[in-house]
PDB file of N, CA and C in Angstrom:
ATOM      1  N   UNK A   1     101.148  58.389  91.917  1.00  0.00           N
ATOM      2  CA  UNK A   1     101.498  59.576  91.176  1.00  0.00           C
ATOM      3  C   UNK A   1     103.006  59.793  91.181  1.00  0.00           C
ATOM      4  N   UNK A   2     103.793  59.257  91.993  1.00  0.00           N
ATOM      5  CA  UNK A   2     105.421  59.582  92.121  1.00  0.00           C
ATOM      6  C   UNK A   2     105.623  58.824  90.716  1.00  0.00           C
ATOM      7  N   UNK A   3     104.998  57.967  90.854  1.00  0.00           N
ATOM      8  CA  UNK A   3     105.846  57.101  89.389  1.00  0.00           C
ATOM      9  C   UNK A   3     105.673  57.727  88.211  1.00  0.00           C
ATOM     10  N   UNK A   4     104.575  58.962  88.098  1.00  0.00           N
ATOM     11  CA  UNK A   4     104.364  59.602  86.637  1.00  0.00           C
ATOM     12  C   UNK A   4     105.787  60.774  86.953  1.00  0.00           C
ATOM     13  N   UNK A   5     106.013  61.516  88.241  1.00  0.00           N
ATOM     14  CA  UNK A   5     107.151  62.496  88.576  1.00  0.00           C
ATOM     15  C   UNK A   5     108.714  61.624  88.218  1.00  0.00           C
ATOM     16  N   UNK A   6     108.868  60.508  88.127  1.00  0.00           N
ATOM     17  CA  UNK A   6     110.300  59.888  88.224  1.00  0.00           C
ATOM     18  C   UNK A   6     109.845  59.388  86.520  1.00  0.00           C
ATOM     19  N   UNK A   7     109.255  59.153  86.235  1.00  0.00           N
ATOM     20  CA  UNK A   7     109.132  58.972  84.513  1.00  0.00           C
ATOM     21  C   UNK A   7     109.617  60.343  83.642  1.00  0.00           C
ATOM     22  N   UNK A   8     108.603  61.610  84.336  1.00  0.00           N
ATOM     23  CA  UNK A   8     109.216  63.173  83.414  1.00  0.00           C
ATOM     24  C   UNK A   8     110.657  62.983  83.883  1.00  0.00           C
ATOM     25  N   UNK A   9     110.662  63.173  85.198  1.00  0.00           N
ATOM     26  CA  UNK A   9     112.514  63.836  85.468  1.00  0.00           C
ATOM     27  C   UNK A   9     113.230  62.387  84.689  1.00  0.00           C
ATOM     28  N   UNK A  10     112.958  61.433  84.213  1.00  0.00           N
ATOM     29  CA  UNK A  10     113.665  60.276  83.431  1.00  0.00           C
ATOM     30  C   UNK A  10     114.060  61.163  81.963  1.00  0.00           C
ATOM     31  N   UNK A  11     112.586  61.443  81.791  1.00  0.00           N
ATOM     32  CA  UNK A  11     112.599  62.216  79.863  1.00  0.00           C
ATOM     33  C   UNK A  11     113.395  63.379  80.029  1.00  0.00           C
ATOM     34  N   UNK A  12     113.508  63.998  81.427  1.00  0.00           N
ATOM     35  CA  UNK A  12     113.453  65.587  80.992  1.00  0.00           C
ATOM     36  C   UNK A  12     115.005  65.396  81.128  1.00  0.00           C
ATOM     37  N   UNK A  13     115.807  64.429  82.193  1.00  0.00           N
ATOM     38  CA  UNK A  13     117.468  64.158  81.765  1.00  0.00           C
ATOM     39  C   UNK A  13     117.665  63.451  80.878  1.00  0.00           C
ATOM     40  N   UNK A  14     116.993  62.515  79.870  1.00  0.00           N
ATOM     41  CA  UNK A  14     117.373  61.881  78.982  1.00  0.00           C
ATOM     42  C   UNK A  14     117.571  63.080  77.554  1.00  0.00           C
ATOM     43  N   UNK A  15     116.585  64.161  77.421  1.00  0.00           N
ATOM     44  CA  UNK A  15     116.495  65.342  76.538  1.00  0.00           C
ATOM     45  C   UNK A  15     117.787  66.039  76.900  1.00  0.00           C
ATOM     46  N   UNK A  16     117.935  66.664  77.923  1.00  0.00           N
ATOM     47  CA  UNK A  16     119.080  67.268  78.362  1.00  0.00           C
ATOM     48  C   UNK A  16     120.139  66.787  77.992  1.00  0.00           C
ATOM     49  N   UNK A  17     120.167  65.924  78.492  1.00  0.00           N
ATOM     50  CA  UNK A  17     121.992  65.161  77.756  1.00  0.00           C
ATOM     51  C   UNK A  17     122.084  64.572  76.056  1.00  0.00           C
ATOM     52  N   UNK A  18     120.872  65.127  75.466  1.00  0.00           N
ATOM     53  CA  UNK A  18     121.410  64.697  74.260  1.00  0.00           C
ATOM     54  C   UNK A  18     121.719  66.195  73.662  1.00  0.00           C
ATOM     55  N   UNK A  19     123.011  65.873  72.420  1.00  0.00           N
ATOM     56  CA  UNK A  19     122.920  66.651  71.890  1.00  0.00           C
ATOM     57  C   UNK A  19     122.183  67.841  71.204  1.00  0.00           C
ATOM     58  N   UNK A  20     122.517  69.312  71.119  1.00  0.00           N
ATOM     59  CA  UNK A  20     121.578  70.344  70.235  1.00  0.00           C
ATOM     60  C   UNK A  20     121.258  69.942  68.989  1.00  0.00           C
ATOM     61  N   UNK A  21     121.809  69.469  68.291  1.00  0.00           N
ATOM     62  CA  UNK A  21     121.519  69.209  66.862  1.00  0.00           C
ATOM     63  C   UNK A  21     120.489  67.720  67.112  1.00  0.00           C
ATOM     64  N   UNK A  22     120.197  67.212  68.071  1.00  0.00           N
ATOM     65  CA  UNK A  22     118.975  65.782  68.039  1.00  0.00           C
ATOM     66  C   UNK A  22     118.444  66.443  68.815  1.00  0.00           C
ATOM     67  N   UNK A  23     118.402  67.665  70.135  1.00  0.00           N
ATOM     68  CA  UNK A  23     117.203  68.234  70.803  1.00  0.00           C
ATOM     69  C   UNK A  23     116.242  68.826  70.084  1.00  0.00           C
ATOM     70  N   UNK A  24     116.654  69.486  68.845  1.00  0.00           N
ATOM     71  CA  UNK A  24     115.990  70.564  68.042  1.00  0.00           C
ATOM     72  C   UNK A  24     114.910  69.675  67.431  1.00  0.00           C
ATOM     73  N   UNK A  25     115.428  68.620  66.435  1.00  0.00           N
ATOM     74  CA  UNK A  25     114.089  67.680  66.197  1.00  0.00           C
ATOM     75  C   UNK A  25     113.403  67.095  66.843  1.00  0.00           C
ATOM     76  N   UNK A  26     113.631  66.317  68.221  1.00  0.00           N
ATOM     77  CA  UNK A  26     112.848  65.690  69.179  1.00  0.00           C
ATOM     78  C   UNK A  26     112.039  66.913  69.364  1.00  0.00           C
ATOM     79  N   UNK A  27     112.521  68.291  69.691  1.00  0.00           N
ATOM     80  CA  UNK A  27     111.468  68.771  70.630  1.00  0.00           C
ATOM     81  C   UNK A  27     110.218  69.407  69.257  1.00  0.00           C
ATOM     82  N   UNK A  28     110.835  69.727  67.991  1.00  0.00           N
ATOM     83  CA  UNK A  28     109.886  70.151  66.810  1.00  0.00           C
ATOM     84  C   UNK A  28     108.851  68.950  66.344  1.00  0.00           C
ATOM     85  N   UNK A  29     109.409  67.427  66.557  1.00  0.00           N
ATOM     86  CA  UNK A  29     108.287  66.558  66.434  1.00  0.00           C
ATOM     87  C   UNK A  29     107.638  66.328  67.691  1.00  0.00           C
ATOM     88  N   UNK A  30     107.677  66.857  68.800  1.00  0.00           N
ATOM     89  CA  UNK A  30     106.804  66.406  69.890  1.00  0.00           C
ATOM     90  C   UNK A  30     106.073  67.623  70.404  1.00  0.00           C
ATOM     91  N   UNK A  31     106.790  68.632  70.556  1.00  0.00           N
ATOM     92  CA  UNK A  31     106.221  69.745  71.119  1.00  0.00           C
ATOM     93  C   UNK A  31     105.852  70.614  70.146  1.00  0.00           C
ATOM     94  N   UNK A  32     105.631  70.755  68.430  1.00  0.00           N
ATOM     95  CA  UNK A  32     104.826  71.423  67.369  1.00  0.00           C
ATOM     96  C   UNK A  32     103.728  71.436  67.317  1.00  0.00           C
ATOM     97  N   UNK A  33     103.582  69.527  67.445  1.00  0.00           N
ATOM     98  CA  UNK A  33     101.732  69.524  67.050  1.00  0.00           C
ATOM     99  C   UNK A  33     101.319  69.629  68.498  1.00  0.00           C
ATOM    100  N   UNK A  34     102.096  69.340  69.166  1.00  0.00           N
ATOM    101  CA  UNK A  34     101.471  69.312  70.293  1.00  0.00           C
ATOM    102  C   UNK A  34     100.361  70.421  70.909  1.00  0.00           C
ATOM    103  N   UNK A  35     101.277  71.816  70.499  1.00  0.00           N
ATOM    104  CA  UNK A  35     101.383  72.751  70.463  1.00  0.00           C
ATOM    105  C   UNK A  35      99.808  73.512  69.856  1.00  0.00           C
ATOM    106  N   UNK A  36     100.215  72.712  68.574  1.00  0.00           N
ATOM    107  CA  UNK A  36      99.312  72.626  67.155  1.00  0.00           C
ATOM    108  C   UNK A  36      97.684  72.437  67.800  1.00  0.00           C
ATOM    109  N   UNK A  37      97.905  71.041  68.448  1.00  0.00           N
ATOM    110  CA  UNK A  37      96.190  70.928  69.061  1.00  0.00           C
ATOM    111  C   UNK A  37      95.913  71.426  69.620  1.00  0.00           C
ATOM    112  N   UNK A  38      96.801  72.261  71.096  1.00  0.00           N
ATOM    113  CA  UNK A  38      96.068  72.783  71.912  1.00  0.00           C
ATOM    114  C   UNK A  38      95.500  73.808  71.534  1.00  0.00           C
ATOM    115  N   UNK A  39      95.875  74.634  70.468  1.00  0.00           N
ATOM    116  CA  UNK A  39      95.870  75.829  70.148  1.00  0.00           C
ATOM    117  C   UNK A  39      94.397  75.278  69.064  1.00  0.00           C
ATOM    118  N   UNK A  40      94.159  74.640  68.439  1.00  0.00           N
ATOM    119  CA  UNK A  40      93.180  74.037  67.902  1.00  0.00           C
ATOM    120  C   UNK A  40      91.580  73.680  68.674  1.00  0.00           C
ATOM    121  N   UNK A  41      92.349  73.441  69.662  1.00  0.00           N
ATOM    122  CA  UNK A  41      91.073  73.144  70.858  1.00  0.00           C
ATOM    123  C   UNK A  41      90.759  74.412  71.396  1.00  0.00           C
ATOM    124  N   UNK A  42      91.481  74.949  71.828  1.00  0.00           N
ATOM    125  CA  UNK A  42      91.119  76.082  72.577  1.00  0.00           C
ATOM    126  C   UNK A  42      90.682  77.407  71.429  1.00  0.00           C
ATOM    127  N   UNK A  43      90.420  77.250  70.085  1.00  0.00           N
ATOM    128  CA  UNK A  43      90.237  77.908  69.660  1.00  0.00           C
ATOM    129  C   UNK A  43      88.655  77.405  69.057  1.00  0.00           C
ATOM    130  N   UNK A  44      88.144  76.380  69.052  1.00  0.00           N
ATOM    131  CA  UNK A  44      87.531  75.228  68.868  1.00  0.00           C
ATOM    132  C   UNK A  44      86.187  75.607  70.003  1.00  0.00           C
ATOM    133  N   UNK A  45      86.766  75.509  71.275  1.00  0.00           N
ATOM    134  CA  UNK A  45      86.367  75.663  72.450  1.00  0.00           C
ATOM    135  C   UNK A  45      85.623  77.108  72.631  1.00  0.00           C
ATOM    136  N   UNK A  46      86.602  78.587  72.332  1.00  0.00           N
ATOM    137  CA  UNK A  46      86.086  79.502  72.090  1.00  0.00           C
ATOM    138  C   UNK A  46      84.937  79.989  71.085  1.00  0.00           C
ATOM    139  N   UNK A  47      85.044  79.368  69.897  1.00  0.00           N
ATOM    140  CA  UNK A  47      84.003  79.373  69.065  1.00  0.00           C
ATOM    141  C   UNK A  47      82.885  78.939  69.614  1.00  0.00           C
ATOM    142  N   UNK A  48      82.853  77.464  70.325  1.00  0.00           N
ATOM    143  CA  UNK A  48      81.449  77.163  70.543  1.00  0.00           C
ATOM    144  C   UNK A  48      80.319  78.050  71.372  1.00  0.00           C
ATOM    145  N   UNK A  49      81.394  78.458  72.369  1.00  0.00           N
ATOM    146  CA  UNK A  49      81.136  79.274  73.524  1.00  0.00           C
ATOM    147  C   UNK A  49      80.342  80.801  72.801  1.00  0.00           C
ATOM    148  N   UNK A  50      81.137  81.075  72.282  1.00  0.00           N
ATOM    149  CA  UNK A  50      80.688  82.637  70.968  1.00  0.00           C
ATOM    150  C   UNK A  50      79.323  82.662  70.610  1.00  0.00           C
ATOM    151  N   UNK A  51      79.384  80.788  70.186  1.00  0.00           N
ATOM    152  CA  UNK A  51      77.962  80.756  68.995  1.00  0.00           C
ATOM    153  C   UNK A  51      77.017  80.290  70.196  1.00  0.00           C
ATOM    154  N   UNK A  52      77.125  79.807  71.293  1.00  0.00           N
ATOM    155  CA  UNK A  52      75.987  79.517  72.061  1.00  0.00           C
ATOM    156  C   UNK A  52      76.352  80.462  74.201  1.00  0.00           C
ATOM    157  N   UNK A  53      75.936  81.534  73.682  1.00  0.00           N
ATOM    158  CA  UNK A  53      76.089  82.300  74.981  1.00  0.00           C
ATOM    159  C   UNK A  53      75.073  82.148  75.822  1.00  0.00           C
ATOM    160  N   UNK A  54      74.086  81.861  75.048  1.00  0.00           N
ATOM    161  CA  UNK A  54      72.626  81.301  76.498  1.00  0.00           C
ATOM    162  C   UNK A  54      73.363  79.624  77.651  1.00  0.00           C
ATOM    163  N   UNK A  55      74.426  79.486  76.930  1.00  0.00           N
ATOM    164  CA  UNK A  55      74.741  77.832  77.736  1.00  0.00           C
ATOM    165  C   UNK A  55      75.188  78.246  78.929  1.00  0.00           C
ATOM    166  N   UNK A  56      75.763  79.793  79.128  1.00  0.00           N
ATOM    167  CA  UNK A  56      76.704  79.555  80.287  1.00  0.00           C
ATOM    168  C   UNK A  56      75.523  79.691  81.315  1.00  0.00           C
ATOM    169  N   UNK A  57      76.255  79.065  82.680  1.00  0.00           N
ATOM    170  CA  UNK A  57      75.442  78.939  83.612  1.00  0.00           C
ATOM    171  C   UNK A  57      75.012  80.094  84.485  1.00  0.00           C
ATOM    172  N   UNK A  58      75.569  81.486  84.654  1.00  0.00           N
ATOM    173  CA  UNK A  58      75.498  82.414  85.205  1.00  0.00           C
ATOM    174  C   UNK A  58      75.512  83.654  84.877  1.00  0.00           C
ATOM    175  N   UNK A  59      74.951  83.490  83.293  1.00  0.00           N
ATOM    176  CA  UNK A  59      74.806  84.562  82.762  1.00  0.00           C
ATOM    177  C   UNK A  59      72.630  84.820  83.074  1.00  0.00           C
ATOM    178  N   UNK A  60      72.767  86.089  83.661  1.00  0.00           N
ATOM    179  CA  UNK A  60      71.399  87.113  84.329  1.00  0.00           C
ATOM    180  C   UNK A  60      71.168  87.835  82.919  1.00  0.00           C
ATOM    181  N   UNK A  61      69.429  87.262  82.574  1.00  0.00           N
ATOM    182  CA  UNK A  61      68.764  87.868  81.563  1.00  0.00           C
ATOM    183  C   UNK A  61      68.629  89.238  81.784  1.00  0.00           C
ATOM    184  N   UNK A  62      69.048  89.940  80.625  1.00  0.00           N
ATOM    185  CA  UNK A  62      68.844  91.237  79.865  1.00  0.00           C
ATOM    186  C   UNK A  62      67.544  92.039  80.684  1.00  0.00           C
ATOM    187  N   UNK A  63      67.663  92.886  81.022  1.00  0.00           N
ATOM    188  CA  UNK A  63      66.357  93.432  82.002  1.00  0.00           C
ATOM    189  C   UNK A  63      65.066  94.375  80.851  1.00  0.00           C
ATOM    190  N   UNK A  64      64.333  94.093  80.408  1.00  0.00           N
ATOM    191  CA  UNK A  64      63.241  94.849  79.547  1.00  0.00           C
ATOM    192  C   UNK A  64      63.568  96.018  79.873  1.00  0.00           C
ATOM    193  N   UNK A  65      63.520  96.576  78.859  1.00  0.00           N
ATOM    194  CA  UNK A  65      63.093  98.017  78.895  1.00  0.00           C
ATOM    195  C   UNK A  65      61.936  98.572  79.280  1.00  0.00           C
ATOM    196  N   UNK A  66      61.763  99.908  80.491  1.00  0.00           N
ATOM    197  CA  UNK A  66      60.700 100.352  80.715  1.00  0.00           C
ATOM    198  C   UNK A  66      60.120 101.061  79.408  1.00  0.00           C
ATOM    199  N   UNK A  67      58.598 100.999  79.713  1.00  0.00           N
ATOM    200  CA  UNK A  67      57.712 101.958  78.254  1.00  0.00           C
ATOM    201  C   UNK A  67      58.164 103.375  78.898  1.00  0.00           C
ATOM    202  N   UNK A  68      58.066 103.945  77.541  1.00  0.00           N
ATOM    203  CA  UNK A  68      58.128 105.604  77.657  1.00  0.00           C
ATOM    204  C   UNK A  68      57.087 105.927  78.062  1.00  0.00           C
ATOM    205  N   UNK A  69      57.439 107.313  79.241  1.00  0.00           N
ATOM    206  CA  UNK A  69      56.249 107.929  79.956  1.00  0.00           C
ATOM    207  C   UNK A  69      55.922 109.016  79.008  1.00  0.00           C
ATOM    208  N   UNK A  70      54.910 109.394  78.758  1.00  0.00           N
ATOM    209  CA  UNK A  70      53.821 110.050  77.542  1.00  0.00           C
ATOM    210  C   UNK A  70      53.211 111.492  79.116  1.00  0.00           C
ATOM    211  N   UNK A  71      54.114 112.581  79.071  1.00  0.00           N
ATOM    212  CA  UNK A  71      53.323 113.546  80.099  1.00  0.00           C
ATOM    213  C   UNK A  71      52.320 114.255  79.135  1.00  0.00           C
ATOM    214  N   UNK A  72      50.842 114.431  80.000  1.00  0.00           N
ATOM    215  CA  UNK A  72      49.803 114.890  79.318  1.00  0.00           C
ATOM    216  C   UNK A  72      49.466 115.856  79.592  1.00  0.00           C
TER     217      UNK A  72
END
């Protein structure tokens, strides 16, 4: 796992030292859609969840209603 930590801090000083006018597009083509899917998934994700609420695992059935008492 160190080798995935010395790869970012590689990108994240190679971004840094470049110029504002080439940061602005690197980061609008990488971090837009990026952006784009997660927000796609997780909205994706919420829907399914919406349309099927019996899936979750710890949701406690609805308790019947008692009958009305009828005094005579």
């Amino acid at each position: 796992m160190d080798w995935l930590w010395q790869w970012w801090d590689s990108v994240e000083l190679w971004l840094v030292q470049l110029p504002v006018a080439v940061q602005f597009p690197v980061v609008m083509i990488v971090v837009l859609p990026l952006c784009l899917g997660v927000a796609r998934l997780i909205d994706r994700v919420v829907d399914w969840r919406a349309k099927n609420p019996a899936s979750l695992v710890d949701a406690a059935p609805e308790p019947e209603p008692e009958p009305e008492k009828v005094a005579a």
